[in-house]
Protein backbone atom coordinates (compact mmCIF):
# COMPACT_ATOMS: atom_id res chain seq x y z
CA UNK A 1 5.78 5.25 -10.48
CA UNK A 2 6.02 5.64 -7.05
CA UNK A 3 8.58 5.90 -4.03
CA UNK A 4 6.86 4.43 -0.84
CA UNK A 5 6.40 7.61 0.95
CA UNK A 6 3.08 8.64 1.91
CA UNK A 7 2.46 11.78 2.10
CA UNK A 8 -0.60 11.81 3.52
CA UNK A 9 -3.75 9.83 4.38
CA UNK A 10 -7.41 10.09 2.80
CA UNK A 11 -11.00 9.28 4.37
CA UNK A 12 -13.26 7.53 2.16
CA UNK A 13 -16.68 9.53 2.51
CA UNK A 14 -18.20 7.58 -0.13
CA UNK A 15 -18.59 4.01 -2.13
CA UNK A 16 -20.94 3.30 -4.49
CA UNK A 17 -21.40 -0.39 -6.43
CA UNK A 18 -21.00 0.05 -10.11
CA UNK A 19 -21.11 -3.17 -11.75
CA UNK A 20 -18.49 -5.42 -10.94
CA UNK A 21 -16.44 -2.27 -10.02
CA UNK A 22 -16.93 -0.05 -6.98
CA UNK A 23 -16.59 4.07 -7.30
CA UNK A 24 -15.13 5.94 -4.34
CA UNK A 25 -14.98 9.67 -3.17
CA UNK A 26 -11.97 10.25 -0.77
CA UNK A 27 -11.37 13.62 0.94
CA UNK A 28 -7.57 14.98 1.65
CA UNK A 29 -7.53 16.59 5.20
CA UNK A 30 -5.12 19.18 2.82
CA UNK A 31 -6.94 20.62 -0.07
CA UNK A 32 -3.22 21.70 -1.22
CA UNK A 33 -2.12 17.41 -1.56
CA UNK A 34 -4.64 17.61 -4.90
CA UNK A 35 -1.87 20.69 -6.49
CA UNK A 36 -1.42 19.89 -9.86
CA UNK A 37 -3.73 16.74 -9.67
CA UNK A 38 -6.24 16.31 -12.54
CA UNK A 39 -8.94 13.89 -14.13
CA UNK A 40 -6.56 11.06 -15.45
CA UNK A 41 -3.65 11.64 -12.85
CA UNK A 42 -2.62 8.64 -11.22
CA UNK A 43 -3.04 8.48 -7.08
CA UNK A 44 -1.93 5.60 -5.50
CA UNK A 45 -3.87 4.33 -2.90
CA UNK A 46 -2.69 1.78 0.15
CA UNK A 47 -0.28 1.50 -2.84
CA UNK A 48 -2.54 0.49 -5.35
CA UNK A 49 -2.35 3.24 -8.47
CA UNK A 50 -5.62 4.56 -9.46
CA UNK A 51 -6.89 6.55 -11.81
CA UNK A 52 -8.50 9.90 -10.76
CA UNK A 53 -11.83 10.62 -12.32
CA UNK A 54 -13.04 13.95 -10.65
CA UNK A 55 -11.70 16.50 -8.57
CA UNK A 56 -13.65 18.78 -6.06
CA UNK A 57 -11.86 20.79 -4.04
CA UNK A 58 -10.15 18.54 -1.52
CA UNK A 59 -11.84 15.66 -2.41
CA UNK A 60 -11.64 13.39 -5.64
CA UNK A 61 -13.51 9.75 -7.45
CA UNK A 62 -11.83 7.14 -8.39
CA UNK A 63 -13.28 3.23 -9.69
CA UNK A 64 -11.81 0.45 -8.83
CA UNK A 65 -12.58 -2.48 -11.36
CA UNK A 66 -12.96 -6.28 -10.69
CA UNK A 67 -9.10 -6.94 -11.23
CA UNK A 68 -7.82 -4.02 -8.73
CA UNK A 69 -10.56 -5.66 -6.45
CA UNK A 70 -9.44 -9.03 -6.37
CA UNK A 71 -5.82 -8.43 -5.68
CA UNK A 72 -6.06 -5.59 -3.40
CA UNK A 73 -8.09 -4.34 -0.05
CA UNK A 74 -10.02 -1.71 -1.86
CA UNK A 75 -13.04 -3.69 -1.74
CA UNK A 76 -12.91 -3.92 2.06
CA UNK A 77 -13.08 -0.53 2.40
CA UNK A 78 -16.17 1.29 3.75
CA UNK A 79 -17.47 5.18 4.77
CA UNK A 80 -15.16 6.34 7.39
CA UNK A 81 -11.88 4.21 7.06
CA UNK A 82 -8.73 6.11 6.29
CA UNK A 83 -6.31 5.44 3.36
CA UNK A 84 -2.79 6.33 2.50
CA UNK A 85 -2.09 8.46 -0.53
CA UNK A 86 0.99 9.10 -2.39
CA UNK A 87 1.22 11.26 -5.61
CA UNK A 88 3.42 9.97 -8.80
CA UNK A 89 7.16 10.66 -8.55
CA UNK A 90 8.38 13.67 -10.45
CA UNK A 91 11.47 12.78 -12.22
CA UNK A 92 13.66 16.20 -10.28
CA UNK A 93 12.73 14.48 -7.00
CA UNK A 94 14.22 12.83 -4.29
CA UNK A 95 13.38 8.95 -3.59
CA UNK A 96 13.02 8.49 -0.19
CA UNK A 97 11.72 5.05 -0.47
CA UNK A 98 12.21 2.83 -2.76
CA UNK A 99 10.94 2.96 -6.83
CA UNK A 100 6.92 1.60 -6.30
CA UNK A 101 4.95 1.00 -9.07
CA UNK A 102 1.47 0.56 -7.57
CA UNK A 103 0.94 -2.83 -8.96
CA UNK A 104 -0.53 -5.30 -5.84
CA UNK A 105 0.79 -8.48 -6.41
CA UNK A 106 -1.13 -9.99 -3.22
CA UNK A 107 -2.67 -9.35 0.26
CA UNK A 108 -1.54 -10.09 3.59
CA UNK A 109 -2.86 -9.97 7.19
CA UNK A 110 -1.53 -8.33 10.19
CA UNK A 111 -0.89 -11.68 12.45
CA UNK A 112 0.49 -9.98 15.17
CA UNK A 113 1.39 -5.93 16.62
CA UNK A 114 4.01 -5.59 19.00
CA UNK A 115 5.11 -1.89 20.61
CA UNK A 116 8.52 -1.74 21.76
CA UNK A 117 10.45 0.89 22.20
CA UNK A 118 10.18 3.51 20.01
CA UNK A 119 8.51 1.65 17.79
CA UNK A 120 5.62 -0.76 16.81
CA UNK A 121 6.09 -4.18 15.41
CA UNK A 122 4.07 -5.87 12.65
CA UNK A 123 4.04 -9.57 11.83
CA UNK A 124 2.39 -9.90 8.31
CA UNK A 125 1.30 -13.33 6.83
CA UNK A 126 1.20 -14.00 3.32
CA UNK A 127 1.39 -17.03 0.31
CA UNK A 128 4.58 -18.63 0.58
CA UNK A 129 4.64 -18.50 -3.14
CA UNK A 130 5.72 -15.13 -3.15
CA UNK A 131 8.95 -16.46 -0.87
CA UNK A 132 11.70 -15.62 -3.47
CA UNK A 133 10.51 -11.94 -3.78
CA UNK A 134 12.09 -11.42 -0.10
CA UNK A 135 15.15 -11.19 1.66
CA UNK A 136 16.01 -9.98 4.91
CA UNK A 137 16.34 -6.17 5.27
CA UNK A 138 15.08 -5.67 1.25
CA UNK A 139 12.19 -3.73 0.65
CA UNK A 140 8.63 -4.19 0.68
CA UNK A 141 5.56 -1.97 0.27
CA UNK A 142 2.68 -2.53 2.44
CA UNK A 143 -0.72 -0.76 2.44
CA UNK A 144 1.51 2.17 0.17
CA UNK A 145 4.32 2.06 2.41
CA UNK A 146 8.26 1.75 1.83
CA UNK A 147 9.45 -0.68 4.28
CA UNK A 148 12.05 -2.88 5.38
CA UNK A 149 11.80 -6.59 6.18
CA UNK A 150 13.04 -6.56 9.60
CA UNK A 151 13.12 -10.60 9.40
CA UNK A 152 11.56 -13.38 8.33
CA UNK A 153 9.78 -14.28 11.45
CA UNK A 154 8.08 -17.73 9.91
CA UNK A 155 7.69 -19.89 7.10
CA UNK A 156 5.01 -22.44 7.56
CA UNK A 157 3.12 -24.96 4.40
CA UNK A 158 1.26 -22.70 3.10
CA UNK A 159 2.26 -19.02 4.36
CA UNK A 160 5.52 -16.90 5.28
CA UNK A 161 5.33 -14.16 7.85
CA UNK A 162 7.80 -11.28 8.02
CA UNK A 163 8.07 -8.69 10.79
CA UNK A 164 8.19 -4.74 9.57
CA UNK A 165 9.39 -1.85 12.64
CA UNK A 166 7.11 1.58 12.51
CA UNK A 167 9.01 4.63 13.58
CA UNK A 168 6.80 7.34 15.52
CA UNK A 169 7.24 9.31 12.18
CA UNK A 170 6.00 6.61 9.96
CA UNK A 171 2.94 5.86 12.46
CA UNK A 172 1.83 8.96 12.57
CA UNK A 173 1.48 9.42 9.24
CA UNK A 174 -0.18 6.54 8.34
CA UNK A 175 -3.09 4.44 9.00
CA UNK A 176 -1.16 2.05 10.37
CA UNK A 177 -1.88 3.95 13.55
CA UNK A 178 -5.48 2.67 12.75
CA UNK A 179 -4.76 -0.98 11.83
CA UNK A 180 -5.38 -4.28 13.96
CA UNK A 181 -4.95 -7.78 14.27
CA UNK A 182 -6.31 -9.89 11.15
CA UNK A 183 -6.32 -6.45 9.60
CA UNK A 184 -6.11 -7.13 5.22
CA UNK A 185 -3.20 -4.90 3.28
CA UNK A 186 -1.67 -4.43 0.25
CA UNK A 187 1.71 -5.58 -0.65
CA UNK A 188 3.98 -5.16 -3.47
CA UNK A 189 7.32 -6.97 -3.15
CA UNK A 190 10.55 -5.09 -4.55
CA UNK A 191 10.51 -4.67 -8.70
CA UNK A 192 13.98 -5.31 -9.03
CA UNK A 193 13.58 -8.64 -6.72
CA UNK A 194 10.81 -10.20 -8.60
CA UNK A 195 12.69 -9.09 -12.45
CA UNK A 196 15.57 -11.14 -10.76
CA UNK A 197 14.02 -13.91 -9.68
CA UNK A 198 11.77 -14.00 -12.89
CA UNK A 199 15.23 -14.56 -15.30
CA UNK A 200 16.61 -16.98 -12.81
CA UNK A 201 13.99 -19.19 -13.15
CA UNK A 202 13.80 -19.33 -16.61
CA UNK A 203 17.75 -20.46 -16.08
């Protein structure tokens, strides 16, 4: 279980094919992020929960398996991109964001990025499908991220688009400081939401 709140972002240095999975190597720019981390720990990353499978100083493997690849951005991923990482939640901790659980239930892209004061703007376009999982101002996680659904900028056939605000803070440490136009993330839409929506359909 997660909260949203990354603490800090990752740079893949390596990806090798293994089958129908792929095996990563990510390095922490703070060897002290991988404290009390160890093979079999759960990482989540751009919100997707992995399992660890070797540590090395600041740097530890993970594989990613033909499910997680499907549903997720993890197999667009090369040498040199940047990922967000957030450790599990320890039960004697605050939650800053809201409760995660590092399950992708579907990608999205970046339609549009807007600065404004203070701030950055991103317009992000998924299935319509997932349309009952939202609401304006609930939560949403995006690439890892706890965020709020500034509004519901668009509903076309086939896709909805919602707009999220960055704060300087939240940019900065991020990657959505690296992210562009027709840029792929992860999103998971609020557990309580979808258990909600799940028993009133079955009504």
């Amino acid at each position: 279980m997660f909260s949203g709140i990354i603490e800090i972002t990752g740079l893949v240095k390596d990806k090798v094919k293994h089958g129908s999975g792929i095996a990563f190597q990510v390095e922490t720019a703070d060897k002290n992020f991988l404290k009390g981390i160890k093979p079999g720990s759960s990482i989540a990353i751009n919100g997707a929960c992995m399992t660890v499978e070797k540590i090395q100083k600041n740097n530890f493997e993970f594989t990613t398996i033909k499910e997680s690849l499907s549903k997720t951005n993890l197999g667009l991923l090369e040498k040199g991109n940047y990922v967000n990482l957030e450790k599990p939640l320890q039960l004697n901790s605050f939650i800053d964001g809201h409760l995660v659980q590092g399950h992708i239930d579907t990608t999205g892209k970046i339609e549009k990025i807007k600065d404004v004061k203070q701030s950055r703007e991103y317009f992000i376009s998924f299935s319509k499908k997932f349309k009952n999982f939202i609401i304006y101002t609930g939560s949403i996680t995006i690439n890892g991220t706890s965020l709020t659904i500034a509004e519901i900028a668009k509903e076309g056939k086939k896709n909805i688009t919602v707009k999220v605000a960055m704060i300087p803070y939240t940019l900065e440490h991020t990657i959505f400081k690296y992210n562009k136009e027709k840029d792929v993330v992860n999103i998971e839409f609020d557990m309580v939401g979808k258990y909600i929506s799940k028993n009133l359909n079955k009504k």
